[in-house]
Protein backbone atom coordinates (compact mmCIF):
# COMPACT_ATOMS: atom_id res chain seq x y z
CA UNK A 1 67.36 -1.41 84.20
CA UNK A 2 66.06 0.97 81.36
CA UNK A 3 68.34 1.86 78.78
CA UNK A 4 68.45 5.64 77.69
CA UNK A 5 67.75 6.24 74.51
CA UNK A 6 69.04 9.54 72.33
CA UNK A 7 69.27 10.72 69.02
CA UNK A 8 72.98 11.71 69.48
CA UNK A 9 73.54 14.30 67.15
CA UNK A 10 77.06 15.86 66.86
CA UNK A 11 76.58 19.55 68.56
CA UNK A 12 72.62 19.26 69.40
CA UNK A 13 72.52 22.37 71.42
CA UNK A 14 68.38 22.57 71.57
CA UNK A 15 67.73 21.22 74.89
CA UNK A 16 70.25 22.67 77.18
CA UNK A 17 72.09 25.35 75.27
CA UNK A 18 75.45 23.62 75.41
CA UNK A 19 76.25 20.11 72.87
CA UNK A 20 74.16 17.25 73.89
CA UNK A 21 76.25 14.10 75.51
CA UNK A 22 76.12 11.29 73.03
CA UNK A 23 75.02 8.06 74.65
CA UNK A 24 75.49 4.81 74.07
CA UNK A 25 75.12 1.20 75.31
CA UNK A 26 76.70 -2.06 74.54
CA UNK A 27 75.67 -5.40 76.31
CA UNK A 28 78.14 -7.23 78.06
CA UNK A 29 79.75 -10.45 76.38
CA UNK A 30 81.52 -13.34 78.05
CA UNK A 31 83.64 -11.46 80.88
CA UNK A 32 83.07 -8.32 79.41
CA UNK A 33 80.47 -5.98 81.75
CA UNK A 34 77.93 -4.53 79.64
CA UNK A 35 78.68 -0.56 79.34
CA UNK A 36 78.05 3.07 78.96
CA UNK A 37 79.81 5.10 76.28
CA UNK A 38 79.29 8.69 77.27
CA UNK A 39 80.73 11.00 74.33
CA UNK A 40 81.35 14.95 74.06
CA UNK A 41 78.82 16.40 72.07
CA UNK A 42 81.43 18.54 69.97
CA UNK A 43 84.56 16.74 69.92
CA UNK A 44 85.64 12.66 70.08
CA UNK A 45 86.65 12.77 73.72
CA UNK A 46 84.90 9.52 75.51
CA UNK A 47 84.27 8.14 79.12
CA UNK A 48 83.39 4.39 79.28
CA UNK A 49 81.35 3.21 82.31
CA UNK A 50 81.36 -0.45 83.33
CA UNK A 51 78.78 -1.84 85.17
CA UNK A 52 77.71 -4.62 87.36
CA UNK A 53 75.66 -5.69 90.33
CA UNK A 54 78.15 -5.13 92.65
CA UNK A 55 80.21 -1.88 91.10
CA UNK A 56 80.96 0.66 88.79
CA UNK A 57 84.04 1.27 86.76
CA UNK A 58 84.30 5.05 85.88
CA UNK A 59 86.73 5.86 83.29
CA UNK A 60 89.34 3.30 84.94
CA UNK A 61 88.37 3.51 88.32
CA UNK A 62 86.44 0.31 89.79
CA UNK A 63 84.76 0.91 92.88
CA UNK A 64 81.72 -0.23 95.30
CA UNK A 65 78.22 1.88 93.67
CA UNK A 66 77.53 2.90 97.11
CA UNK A 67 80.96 4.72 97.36
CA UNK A 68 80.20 6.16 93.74
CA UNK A 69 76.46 7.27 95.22
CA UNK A 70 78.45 9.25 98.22
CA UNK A 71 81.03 11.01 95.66
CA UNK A 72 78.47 11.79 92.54
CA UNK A 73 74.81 12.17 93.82
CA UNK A 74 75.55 15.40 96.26
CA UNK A 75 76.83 16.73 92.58
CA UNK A 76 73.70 16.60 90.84
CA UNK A 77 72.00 18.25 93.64
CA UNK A 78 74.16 21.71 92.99
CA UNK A 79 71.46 24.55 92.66
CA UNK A 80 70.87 26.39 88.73
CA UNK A 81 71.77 30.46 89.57
């Protein structure tokens, strides 16, 4: 999987005209899954995502990625006005 890389600037407004989201990636360790940190880009709020070849865990929640797919792709598809 590629790894997203960002300069994560606190309140980097140039692409999108709202704060950036801050990312950031740690490699799993012993039982630990490797992770997502995905950060506010104005304030210290934080949503960890765990990951692993057979699901996601989503700021607490652990389920199956296809049931994740179902809820969050049809999301990304909403339509700019």
């Amino acid at each position: 999987m590629k790894i997203l890389k960002r300069s994560n600037r606190f309140y980097d407004t140039s692409r999108f005209g709202q704060p950036q989201i801050r990312v950031y990636h740690r490699k799993g360790s012993g039982k630990q899954c490797p992770r997502y940190t995905l950060r506010c880009g104005d304030c210290d709020q934080k949503l960890e995502i765990y990951y692993a070849e057979d699901g996601l865990e989503i700021g607490g929640v652990n389920g199956a990625i296809e049931d994740w797919r179902e809820i969050l792709l049809p999301l990304l598809w909403i339509k700019k006005k």
